[in-house]
Protein backbone atom coordinates (compact mmCIF):
# COMPACT_ATOMS: atom_id res chain seq x y z
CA UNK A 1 -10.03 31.76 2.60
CA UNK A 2 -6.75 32.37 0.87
CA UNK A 3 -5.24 31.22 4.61
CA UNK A 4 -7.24 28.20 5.17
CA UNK A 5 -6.33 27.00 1.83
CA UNK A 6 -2.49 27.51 2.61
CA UNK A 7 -3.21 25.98 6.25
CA UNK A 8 -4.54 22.94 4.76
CA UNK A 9 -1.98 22.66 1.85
CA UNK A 10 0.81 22.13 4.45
CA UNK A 11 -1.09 19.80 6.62
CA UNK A 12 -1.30 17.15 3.66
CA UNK A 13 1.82 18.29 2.86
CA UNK A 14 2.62 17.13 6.70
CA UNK A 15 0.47 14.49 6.69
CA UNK A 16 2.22 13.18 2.81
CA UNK A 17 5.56 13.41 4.22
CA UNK A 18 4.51 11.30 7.06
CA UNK A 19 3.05 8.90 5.48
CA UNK A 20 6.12 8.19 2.96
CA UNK A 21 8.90 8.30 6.23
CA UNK A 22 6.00 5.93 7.83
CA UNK A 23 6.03 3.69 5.04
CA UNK A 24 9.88 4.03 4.29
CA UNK A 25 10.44 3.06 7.60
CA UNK A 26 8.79 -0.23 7.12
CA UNK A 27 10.06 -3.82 6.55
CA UNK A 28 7.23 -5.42 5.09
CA UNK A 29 6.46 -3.10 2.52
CA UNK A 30 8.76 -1.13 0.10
CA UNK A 31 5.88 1.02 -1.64
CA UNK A 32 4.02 3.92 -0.67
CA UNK A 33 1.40 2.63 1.51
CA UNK A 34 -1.73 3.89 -0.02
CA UNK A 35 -3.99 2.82 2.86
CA UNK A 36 -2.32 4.76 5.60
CA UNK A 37 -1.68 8.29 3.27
CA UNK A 38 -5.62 8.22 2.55
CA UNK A 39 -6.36 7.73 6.50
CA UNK A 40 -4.03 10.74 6.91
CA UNK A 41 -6.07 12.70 4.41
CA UNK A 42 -9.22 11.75 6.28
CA UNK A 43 -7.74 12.98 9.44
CA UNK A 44 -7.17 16.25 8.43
CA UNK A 45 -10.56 16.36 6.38
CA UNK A 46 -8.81 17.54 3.30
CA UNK A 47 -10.86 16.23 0.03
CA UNK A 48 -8.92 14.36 -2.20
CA UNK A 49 -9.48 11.92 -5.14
CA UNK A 50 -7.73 8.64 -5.22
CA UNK A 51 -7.38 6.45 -8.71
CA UNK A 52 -5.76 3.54 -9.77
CA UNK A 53 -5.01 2.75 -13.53
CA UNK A 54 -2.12 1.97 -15.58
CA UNK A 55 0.04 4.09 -18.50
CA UNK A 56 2.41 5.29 -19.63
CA UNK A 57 5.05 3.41 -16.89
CA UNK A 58 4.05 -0.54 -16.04
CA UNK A 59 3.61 0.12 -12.72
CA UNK A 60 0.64 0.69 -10.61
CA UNK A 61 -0.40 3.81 -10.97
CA UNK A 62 -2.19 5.85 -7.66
CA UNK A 63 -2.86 9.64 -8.27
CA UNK A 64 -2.52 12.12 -5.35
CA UNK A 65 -4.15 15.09 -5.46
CA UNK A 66 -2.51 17.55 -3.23
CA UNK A 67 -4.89 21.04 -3.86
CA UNK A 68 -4.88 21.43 -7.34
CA UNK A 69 -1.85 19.43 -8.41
CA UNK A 70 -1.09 15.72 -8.49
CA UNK A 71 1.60 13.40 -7.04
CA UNK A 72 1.48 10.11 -9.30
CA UNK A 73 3.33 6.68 -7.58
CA UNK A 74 3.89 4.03 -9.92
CA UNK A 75 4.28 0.63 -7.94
CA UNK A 76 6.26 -2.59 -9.09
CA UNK A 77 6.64 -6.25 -7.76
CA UNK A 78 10.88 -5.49 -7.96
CA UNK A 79 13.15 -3.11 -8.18
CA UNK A 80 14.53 -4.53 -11.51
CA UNK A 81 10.82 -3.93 -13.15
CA UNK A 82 11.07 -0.31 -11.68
CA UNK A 83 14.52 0.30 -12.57
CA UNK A 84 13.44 -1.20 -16.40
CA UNK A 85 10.54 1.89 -16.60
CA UNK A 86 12.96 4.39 -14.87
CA UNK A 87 15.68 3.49 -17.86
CA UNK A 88 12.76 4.38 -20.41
CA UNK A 89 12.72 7.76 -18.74
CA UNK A 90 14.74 10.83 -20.68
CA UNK A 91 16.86 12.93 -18.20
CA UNK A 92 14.69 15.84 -19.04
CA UNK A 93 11.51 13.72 -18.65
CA UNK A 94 10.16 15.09 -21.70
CA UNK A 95 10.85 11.40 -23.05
CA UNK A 96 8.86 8.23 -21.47
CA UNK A 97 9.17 4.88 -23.34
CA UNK A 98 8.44 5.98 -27.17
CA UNK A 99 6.49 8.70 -26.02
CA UNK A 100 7.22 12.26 -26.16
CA UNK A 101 5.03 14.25 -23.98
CA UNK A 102 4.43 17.49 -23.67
CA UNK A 103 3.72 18.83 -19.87
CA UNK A 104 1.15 21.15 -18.23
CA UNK A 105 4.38 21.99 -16.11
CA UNK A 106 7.68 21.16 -15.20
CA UNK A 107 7.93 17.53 -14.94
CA UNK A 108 10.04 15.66 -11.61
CA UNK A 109 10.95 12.19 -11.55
CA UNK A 110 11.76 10.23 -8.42
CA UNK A 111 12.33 6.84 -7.43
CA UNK A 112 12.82 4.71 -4.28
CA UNK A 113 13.02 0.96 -3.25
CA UNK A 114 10.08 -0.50 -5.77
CA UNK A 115 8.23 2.97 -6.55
CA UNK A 116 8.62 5.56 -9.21
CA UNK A 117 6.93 9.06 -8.25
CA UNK A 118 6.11 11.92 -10.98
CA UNK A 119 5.02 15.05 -10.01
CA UNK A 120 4.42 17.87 -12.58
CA UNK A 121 4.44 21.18 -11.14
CA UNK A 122 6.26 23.94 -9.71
CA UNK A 123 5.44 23.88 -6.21
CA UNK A 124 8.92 24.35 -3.67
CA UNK A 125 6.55 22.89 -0.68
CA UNK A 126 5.79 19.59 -2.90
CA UNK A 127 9.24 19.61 -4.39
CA UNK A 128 10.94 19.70 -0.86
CA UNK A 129 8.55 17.33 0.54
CA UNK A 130 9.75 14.18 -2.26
CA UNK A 131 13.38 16.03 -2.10
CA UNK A 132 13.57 14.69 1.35
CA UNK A 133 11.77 11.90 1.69
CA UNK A 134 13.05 10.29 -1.86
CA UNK A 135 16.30 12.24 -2.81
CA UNK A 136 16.85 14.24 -6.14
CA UNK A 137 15.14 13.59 -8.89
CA UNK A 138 16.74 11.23 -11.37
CA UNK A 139 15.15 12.54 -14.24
CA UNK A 140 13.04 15.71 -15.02
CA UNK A 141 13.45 20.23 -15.09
């Protein structure tokens, strides 16, 4: 079990990175193509839940759930609006807007072109995965 679980975890983890170069790699788009990462997740039969809502950042907000842990993109219309949220953003990421919040886990800011991604967690395989497909974290533990 404990091996199927860890095979499975790096095939979203494959199929997550994918997805992002995919979608960086675009010229239409500069957000994370939603679409196209939950056809990936389909592919590889991995269950996942997929939800869109807004709040704490402006943007709008898609949860990934990747096992037990979740990858949050926040989409703008610009990169000024995303820039704007990613100013409200302490370099500890302990701090959003007027908001303190406290964290299940260590929290990781990215962002790229029009998107802002937050993961909270500890995981090196997740962490390496937006390391290289969005460059270091510009706010966060």
């Amino acid at each position: 079990m404990k091996k199927t679980f860890k095979k499975n975890f790096l095939i979203v983890l494959s199929a997550l990175s994918l997805s992002i170069m995919v979608v960086g790699c675009s010229s239409k788009r500069n957000t994370i193509d939603s679409i196209k990462l939950e056809n990936h997740l389909k592919n590889v039969s991995y269950q996942y839940s997929y939800n869109n809502q807004q709040e704490m950042l402006t943007g709008s907000k898609r949860i990934i759930s990747v096992g037990s842990e979740n990858i949050i993109a926040y989409d703008y219309n610009s990169a000024s609006s995303m820039e704007e949220d990613a100013a409200a953003i302490s370099k500890d990421g302990n701090i959003v807007g007027a908001s303190m919040v406290e964290w299940s886990s260590k929290p990781h800011f990215y962002k790229k072109d029009t998107s802002i991604i937050q993961y909270i967690g500890k995981s090196s395989k997740v962490l390496d995965v937006l390391n290289k497909n969005f460059g270091n974290q510009f706010a966060g533990q």
